[in-house]
N, C-alpha and C. Protein backbone atom coordinates (compact mmCIF):
# COMPACT_ATOMS: atom_id res chain seq x y z
N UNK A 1 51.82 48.09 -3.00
CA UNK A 1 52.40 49.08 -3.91
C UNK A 1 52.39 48.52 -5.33
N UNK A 2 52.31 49.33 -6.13
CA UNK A 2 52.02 48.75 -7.28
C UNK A 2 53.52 49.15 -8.29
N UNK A 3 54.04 48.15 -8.90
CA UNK A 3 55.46 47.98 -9.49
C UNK A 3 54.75 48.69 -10.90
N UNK A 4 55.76 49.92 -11.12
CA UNK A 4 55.45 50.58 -12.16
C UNK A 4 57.33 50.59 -13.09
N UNK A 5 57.52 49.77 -12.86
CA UNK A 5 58.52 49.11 -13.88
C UNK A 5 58.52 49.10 -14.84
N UNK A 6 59.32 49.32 -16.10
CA UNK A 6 59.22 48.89 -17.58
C UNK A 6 58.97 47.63 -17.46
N UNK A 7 58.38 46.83 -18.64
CA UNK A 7 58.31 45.76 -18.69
C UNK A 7 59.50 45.39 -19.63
N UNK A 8 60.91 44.07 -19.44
CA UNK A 8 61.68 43.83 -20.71
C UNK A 8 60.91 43.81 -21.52
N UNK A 9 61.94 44.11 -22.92
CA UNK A 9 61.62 44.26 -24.03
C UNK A 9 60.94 42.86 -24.54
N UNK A 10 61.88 42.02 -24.01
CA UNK A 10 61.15 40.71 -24.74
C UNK A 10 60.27 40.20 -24.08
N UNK A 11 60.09 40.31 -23.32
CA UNK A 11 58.38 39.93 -22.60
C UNK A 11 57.14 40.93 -23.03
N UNK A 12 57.74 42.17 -23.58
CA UNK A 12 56.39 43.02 -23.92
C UNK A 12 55.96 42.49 -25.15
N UNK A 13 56.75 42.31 -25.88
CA UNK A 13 57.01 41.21 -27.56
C UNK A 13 56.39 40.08 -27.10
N UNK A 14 56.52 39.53 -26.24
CA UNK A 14 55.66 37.97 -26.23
C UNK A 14 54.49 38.45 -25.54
N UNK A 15 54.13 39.42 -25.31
CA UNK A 15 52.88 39.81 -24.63
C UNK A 15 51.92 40.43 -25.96
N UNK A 16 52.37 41.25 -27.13
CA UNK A 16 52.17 41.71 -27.96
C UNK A 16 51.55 40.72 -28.98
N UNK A 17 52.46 39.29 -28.98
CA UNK A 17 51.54 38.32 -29.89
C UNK A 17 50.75 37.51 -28.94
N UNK A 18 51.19 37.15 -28.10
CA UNK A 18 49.66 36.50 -27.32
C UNK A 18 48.14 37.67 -27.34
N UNK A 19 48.22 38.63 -27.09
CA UNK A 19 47.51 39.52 -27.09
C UNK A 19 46.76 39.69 -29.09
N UNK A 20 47.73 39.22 -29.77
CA UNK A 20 47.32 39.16 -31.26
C UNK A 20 46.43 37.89 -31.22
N UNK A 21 47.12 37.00 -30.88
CA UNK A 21 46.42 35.43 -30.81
C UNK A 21 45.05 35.24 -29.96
N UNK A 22 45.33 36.06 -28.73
CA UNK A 22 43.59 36.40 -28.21
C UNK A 22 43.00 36.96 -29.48
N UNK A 23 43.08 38.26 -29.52
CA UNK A 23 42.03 38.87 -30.63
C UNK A 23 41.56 37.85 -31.40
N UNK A 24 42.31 37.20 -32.64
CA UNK A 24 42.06 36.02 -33.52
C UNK A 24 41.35 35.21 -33.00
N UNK A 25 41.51 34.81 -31.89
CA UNK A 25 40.80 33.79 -31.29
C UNK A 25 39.45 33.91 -30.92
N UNK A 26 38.85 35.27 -30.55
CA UNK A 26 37.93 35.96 -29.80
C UNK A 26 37.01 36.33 -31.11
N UNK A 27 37.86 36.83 -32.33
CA UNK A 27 37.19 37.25 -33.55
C UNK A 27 36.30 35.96 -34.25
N UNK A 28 36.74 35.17 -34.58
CA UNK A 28 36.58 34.08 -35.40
C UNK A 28 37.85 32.67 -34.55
N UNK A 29 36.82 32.12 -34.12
CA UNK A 29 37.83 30.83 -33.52
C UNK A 29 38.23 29.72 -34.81
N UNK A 30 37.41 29.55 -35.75
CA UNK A 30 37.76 28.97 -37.27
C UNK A 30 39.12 29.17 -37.66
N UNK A 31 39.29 30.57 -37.75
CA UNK A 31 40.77 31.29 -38.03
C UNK A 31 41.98 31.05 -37.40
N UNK A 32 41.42 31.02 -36.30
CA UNK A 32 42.29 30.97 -35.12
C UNK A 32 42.76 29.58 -35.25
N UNK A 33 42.07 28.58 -35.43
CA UNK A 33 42.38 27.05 -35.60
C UNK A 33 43.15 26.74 -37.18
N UNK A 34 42.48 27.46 -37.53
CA UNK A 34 43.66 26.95 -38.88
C UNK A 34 44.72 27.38 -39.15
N UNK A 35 44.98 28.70 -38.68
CA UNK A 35 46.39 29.32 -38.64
C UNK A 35 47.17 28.31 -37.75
N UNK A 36 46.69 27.88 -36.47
CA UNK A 36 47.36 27.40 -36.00
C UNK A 36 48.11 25.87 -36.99
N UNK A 37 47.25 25.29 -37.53
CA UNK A 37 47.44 24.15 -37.95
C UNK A 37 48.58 24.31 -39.15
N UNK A 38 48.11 25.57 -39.96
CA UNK A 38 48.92 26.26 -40.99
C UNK A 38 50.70 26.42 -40.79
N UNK A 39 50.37 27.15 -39.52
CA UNK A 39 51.77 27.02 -38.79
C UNK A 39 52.06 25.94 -38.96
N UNK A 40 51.80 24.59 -38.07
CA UNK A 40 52.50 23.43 -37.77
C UNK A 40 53.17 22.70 -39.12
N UNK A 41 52.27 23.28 -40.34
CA UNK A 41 52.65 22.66 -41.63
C UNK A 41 53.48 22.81 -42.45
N UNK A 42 53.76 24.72 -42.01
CA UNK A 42 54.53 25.55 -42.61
C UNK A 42 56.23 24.81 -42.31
N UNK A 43 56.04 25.34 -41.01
CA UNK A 43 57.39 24.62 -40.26
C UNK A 43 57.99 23.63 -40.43
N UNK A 44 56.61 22.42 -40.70
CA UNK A 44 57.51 20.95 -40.94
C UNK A 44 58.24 21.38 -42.53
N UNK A 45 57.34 22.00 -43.52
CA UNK A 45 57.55 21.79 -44.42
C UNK A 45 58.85 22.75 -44.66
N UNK A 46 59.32 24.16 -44.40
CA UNK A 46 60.23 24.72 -43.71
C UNK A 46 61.37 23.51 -44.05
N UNK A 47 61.34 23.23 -43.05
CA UNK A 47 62.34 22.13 -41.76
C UNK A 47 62.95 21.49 -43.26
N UNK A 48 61.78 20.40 -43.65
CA UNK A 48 62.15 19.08 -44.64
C UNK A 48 62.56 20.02 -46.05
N UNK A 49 62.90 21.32 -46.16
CA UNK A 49 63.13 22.26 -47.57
C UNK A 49 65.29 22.76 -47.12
N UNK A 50 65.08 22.28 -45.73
CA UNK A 50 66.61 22.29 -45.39
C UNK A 50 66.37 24.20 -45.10
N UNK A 51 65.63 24.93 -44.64
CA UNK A 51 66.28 25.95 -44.53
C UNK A 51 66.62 26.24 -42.86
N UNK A 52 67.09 27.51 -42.52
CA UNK A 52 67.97 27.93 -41.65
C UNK A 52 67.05 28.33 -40.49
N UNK A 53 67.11 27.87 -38.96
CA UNK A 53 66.59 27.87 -37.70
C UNK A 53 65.60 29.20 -37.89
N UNK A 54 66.45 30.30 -38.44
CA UNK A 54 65.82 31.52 -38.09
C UNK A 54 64.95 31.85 -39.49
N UNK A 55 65.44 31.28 -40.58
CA UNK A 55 63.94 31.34 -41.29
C UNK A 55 63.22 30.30 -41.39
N UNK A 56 62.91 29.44 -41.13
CA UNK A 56 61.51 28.92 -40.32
C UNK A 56 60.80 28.99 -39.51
N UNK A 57 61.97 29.94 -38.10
CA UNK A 57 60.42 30.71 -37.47
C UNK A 57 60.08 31.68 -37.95
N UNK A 58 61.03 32.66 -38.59
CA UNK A 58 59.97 33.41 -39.40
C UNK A 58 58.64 32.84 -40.29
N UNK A 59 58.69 31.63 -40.97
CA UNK A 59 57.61 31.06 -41.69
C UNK A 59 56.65 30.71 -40.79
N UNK A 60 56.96 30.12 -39.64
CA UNK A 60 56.30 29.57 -39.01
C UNK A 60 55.40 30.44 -38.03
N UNK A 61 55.99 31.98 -37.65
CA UNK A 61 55.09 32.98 -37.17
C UNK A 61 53.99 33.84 -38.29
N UNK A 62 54.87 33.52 -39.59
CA UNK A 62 53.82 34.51 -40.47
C UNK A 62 52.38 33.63 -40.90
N UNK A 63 52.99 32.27 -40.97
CA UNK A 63 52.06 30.86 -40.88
C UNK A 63 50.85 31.19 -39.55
N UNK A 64 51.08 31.72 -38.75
CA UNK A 64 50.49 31.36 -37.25
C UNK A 64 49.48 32.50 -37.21
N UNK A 65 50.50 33.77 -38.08
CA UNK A 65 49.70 35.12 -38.46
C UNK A 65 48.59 35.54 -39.59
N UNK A 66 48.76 34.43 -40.58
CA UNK A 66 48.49 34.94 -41.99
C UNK A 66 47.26 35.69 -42.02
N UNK A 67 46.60 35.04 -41.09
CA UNK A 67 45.19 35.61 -41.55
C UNK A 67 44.68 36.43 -40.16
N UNK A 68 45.79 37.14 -39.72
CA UNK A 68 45.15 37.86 -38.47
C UNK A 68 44.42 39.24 -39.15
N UNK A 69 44.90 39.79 -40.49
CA UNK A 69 44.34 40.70 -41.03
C UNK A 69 42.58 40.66 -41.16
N UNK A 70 41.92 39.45 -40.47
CA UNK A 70 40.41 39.24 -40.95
C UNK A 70 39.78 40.29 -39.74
N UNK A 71 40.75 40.35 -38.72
CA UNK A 71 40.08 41.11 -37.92
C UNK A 71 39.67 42.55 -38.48
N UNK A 72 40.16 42.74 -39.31
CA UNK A 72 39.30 44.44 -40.28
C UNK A 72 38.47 44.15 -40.64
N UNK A 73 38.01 42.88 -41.37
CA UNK A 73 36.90 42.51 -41.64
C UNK A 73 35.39 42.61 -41.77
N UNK A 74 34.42 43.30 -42.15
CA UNK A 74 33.34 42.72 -41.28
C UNK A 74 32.50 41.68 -41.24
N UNK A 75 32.00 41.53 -39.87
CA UNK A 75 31.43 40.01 -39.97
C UNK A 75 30.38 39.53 -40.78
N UNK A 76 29.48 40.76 -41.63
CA UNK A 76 28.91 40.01 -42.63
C UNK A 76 29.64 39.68 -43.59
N UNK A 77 30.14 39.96 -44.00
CA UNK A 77 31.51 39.23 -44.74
C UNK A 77 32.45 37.96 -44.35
N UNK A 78 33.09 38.63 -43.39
CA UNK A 78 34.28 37.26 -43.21
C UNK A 78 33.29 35.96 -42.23
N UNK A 79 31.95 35.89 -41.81
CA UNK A 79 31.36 34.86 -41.25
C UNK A 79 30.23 34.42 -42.62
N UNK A 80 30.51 35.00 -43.19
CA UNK A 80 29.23 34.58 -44.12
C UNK A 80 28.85 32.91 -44.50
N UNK A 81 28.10 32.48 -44.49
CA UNK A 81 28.05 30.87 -45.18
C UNK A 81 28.37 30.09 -46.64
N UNK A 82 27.91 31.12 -47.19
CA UNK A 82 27.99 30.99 -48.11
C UNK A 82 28.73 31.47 -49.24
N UNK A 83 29.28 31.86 -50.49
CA UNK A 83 29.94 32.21 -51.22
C UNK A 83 29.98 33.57 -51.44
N UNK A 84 31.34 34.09 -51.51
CA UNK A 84 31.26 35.71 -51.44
C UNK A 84 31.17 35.94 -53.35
N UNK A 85 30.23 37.31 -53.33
CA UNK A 85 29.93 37.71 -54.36
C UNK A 85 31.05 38.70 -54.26
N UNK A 86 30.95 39.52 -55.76
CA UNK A 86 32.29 40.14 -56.24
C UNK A 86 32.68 40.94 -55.31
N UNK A 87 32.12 41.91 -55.09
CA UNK A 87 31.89 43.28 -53.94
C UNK A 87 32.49 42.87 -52.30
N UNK A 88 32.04 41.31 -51.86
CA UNK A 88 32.80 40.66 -50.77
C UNK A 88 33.89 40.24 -51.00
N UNK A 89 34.31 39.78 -52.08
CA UNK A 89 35.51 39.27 -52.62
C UNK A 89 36.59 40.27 -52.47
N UNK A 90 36.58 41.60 -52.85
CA UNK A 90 37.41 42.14 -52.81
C UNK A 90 37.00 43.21 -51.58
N UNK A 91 36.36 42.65 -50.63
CA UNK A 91 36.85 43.18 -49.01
C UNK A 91 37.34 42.17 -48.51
N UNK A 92 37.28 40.74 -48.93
CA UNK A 92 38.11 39.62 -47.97
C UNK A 92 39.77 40.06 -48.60
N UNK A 93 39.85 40.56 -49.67
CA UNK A 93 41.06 40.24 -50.26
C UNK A 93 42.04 41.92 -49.92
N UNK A 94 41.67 42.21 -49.21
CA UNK A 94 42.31 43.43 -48.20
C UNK A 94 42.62 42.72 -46.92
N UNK A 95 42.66 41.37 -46.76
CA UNK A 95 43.00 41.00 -45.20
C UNK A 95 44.32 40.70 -45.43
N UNK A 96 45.31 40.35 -46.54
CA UNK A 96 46.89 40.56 -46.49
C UNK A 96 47.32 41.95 -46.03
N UNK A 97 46.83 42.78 -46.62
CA UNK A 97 47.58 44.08 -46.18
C UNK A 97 47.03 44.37 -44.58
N UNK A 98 45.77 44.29 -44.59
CA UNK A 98 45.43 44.42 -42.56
C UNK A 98 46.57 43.81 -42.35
N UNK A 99 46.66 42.33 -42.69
CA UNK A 99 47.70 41.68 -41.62
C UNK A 99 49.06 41.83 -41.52
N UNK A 100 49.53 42.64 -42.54
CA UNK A 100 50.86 43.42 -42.69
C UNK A 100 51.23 44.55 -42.01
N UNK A 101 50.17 45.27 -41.70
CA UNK A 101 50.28 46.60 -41.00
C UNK A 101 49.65 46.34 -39.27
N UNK A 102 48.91 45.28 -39.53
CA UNK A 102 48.84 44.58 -38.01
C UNK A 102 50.13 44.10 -37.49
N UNK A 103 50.89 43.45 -38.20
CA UNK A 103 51.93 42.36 -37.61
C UNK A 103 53.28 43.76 -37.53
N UNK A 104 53.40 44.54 -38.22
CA UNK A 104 54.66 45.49 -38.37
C UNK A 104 54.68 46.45 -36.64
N UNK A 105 53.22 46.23 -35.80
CA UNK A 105 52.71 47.09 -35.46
C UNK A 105 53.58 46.36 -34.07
N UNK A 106 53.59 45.18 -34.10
CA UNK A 106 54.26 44.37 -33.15
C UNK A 106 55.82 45.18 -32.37
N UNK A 107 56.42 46.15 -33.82
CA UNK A 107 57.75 46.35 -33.22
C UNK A 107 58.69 44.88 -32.96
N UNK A 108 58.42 44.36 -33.34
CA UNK A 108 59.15 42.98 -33.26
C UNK A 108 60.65 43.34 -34.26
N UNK A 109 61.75 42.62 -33.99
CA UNK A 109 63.00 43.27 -34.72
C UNK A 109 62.52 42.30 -36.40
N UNK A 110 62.01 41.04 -35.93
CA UNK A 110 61.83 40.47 -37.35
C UNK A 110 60.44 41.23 -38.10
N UNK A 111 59.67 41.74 -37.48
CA UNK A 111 58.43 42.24 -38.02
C UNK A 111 57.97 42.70 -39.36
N UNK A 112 59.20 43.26 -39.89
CA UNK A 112 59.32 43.87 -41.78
C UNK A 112 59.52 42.11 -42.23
N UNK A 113 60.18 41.53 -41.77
CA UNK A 113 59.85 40.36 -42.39
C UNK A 113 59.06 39.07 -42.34
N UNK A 114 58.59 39.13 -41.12
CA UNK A 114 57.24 38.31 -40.96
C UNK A 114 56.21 39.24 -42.01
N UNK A 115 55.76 40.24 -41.27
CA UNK A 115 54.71 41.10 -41.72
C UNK A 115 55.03 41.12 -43.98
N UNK A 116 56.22 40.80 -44.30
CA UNK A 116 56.25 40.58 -46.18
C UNK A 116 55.53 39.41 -46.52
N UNK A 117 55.91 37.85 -45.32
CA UNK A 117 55.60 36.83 -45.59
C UNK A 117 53.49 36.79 -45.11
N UNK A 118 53.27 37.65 -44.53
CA UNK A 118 51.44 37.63 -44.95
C UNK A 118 50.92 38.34 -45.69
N UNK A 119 51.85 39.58 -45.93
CA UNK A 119 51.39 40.23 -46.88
C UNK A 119 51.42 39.43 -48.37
N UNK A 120 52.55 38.50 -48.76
CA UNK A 120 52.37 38.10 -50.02
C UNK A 120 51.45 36.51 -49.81
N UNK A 121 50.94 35.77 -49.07
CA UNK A 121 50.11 34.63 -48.62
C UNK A 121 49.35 34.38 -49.71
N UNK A 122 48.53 35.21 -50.45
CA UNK A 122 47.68 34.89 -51.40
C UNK A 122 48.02 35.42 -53.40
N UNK A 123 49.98 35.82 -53.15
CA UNK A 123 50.15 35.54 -54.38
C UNK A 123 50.03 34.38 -55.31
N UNK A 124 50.42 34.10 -56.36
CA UNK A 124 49.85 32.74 -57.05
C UNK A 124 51.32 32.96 -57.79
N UNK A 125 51.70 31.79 -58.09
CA UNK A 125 53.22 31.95 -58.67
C UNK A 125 52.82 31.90 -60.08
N UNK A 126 51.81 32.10 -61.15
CA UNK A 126 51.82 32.55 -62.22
C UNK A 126 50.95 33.80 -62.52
N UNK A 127 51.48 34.94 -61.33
CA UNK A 127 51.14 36.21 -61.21
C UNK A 127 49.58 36.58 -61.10
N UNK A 128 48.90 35.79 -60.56
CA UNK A 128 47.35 36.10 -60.75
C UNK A 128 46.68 36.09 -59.29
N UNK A 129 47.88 36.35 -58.44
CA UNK A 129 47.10 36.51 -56.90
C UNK A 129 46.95 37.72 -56.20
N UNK A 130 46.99 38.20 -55.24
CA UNK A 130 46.95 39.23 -55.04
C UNK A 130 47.37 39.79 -53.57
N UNK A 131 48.08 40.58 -52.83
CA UNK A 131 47.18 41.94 -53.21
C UNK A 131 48.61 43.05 -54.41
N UNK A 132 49.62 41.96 -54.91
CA UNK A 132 50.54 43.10 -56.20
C UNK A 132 51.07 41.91 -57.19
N UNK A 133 50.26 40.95 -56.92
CA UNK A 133 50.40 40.14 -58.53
C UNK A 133 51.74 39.19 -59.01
N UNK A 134 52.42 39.73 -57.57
CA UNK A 134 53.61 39.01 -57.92
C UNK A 134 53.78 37.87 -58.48
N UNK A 135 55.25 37.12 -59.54
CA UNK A 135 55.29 35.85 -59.90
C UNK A 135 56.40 35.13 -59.56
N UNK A 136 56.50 34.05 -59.43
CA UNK A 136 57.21 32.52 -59.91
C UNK A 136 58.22 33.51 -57.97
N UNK A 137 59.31 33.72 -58.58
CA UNK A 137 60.07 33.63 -57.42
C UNK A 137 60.11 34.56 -56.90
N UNK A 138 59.51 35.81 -57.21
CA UNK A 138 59.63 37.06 -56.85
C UNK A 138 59.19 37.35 -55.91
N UNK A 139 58.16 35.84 -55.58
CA UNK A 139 57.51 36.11 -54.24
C UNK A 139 58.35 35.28 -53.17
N UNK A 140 57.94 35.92 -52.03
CA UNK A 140 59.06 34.86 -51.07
C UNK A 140 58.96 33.41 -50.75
N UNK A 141 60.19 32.65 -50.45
CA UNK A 141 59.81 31.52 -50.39
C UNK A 141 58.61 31.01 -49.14
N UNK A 142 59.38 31.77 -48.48
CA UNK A 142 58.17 31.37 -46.95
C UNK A 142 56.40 31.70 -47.27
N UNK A 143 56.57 33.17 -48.06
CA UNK A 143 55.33 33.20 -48.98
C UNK A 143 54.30 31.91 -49.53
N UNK A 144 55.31 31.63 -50.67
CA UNK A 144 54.94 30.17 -51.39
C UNK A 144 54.90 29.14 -50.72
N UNK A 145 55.18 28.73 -49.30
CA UNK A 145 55.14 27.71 -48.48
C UNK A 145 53.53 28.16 -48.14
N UNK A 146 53.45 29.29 -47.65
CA UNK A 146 52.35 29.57 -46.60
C UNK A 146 50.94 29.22 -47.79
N UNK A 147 51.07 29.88 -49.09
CA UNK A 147 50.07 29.80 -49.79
C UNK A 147 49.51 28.37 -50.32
N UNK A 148 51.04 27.32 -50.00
CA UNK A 148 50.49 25.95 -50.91
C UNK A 148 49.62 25.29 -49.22
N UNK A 149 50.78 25.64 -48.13
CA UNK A 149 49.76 24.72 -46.92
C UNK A 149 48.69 25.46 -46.25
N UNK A 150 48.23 26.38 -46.55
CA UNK A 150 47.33 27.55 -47.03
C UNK A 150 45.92 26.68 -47.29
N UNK A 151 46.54 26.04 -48.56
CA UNK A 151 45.24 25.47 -49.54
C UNK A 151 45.08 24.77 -49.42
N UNK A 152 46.12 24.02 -48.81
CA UNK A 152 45.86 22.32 -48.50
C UNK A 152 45.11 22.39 -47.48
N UNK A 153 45.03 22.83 -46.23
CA UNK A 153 44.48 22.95 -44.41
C UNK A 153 43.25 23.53 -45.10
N UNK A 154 42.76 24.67 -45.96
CA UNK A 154 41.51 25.00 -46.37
C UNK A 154 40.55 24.02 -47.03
N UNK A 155 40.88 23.00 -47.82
CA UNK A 155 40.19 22.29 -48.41
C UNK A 155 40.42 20.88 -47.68
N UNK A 156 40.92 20.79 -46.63
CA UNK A 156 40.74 19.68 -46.20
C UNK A 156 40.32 19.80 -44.67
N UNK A 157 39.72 20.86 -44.50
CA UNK A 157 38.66 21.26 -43.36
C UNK A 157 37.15 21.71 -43.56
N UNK A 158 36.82 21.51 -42.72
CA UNK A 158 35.17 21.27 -42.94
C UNK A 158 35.28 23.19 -42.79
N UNK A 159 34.47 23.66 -43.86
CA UNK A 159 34.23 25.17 -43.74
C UNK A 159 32.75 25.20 -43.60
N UNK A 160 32.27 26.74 -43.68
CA UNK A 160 30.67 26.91 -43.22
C UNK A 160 30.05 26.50 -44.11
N UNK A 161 30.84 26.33 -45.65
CA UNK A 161 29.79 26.14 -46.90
C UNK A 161 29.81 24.81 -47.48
N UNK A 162 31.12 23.88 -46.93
CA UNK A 162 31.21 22.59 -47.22
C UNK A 162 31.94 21.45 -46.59
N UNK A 163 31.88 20.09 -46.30
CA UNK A 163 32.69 19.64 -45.31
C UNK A 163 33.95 19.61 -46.09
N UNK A 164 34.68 18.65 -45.07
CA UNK A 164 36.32 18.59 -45.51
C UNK A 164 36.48 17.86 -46.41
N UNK A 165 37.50 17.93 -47.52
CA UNK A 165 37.43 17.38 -48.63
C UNK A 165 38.57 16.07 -48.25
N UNK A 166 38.67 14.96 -49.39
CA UNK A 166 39.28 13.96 -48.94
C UNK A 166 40.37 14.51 -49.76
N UNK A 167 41.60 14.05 -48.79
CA UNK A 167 42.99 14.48 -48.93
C UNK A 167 43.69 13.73 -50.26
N UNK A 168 43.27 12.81 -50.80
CA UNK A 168 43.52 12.15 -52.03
C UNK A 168 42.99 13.57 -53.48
N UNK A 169 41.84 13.95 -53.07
CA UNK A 169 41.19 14.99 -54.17
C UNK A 169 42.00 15.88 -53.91
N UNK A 170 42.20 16.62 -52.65
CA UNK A 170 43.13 17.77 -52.61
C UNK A 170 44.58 17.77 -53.44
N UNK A 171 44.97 16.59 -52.79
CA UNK A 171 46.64 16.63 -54.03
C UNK A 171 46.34 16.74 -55.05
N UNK A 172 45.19 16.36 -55.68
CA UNK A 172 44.99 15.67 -57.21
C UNK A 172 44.42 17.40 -57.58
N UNK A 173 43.70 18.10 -56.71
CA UNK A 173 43.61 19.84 -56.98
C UNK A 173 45.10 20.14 -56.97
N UNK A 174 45.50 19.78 -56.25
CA UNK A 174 47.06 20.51 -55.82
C UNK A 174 47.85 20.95 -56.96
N UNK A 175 47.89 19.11 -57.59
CA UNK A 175 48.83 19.00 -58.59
C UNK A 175 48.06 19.73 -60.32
N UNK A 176 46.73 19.75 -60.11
CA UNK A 176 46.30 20.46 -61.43
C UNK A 176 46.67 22.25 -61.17
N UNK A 177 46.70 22.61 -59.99
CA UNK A 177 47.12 24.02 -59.67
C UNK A 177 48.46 24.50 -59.84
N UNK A 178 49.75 23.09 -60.06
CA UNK A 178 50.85 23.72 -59.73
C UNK A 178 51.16 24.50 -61.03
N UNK A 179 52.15 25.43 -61.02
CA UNK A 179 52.55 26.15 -62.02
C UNK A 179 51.60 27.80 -62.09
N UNK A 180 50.56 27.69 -61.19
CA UNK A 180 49.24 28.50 -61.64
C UNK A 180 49.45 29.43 -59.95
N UNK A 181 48.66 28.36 -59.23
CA UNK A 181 48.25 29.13 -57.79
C UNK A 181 49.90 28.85 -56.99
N UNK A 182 49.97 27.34 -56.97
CA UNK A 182 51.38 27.20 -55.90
C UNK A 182 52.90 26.78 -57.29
N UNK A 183 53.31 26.80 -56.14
CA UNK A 183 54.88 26.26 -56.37
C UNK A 183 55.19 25.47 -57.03
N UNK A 184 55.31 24.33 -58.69
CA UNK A 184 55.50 22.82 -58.39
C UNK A 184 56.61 22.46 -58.08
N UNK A 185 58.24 23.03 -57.72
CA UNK A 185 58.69 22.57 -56.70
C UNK A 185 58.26 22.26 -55.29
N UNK A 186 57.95 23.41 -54.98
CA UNK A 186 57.61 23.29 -53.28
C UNK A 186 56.26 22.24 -53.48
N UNK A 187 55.52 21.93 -54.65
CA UNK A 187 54.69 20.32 -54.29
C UNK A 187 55.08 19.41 -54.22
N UNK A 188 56.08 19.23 -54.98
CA UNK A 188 57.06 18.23 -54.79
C UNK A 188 57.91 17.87 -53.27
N UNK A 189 58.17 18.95 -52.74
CA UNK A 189 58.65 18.81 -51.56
C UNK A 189 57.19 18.54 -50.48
N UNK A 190 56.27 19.24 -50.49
CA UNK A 190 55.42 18.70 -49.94
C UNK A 190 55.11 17.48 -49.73
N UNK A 191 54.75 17.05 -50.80
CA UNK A 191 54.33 15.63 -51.21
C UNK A 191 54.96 14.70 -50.39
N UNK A 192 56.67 14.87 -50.72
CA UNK A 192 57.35 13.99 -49.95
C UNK A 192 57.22 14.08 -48.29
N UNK A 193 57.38 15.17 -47.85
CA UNK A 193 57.59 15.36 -46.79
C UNK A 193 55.91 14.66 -46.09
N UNK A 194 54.62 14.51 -46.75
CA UNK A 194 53.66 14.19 -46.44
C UNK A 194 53.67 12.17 -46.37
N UNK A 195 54.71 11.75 -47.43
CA UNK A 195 55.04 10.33 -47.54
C UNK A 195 55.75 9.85 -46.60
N UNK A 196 56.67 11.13 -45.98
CA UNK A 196 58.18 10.78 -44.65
C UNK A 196 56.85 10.82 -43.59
N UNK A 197 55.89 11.67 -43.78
CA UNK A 197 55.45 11.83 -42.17
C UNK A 197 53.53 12.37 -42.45
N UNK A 198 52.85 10.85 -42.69
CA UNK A 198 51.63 10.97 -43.24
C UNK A 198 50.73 11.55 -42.35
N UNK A 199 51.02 11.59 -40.82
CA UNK A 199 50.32 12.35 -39.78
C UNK A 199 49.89 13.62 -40.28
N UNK A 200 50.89 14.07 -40.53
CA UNK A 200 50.89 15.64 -40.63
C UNK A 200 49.33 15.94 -41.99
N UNK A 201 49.08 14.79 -42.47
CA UNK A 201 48.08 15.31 -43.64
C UNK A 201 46.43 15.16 -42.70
């Protein structure tokens, strides 16, 4: 006989993001690996910023999510090798909002607020990111976490168009970016938290 039961609520919710995390995984396994790593970075860095149990997993799921929006994508685009020209540029830069209206879709009770923290992933804290330009604090903090270990896990992984960069150059990008793309508080906290616990780089 076949059990035609509701499923609890919270098992359909943990069925809902594993089922997200297949897709990602199935789409682009690249993605899938760096979100994951993104996460792990988000969190520590989270953790060592002193904030509260329940907002760090929020950081740490929107971290895990950020870039599930690539699945709108298409694959001549988001697999391409080489450098996106203008016209690709601004179809990769519609994958915050996919992943906002992907993640809301969850029904999850935190979901309006995971789903803010990918939607803002690629603001720049001196208003020049996108996809609404936001600045300095206006964007969320978990935001500005996700976008600085974002950049760090991107440039210090081997991508299709170049290998991994050495983690000495990356800070030294980091720190010419702060004020512009990331945080220079939250580099500062980085930094340290990378000196307490050098694994994590």
């Amino acid at each position: 006989m076949i059990d035609s039961s509701p499923l609890h609520p919270g098992h359909a919710l943990a069925c809902s993001i594993d089922a997200l995390s297949l897709s990602l995984q199935l789409r682009d396994a690249y993605t899938r690996h760096h979100c994951d790593r993104v996460g792990l970075l988000a969190s520590a860095l989270a953790r060592h910023c002193g904030l509260d149990r329940a907002h760090c997993d929020r950081i740490a799921l929107a971290a895990c999510f950020h870039d599930i929006g690539k699945i709108g994508i298409p694959d001549e685009v988001l697999l391409s090798s080489g450098r996106h020209d203008d016209a690709e540029q601004a179809i990769m830069r519609q994958h915050p909002v996919h992943g906002e209206r992907i993640f809301l879709a969850t029904g999850r009770s935190d979901a309006a607020d995971v789903a803010q923290l990918i939607r803002a992933h690629h603001e720049a804290f001196d208003g020049s990111g996108y996809p609404d330009g936001l600045r300095g604090e206006s964007i969320p903090l978990g935001a500005r976490i996700l976008t600085l270990v974002d950049a760090w896990d991107a440039m210090t992984s081997d991508r299709p168009y170049r290998g991994a960069m050495d983690p000495e150059r990356v800070m030294r990008i980091l720190e010419e970016a702060a004020g512009g793309l990331v945080d220079p508080y939250l580099l500062g906290s980085f930094q340290a938290l990378l000196r307490r616990a050098p694994a994590l780089a």
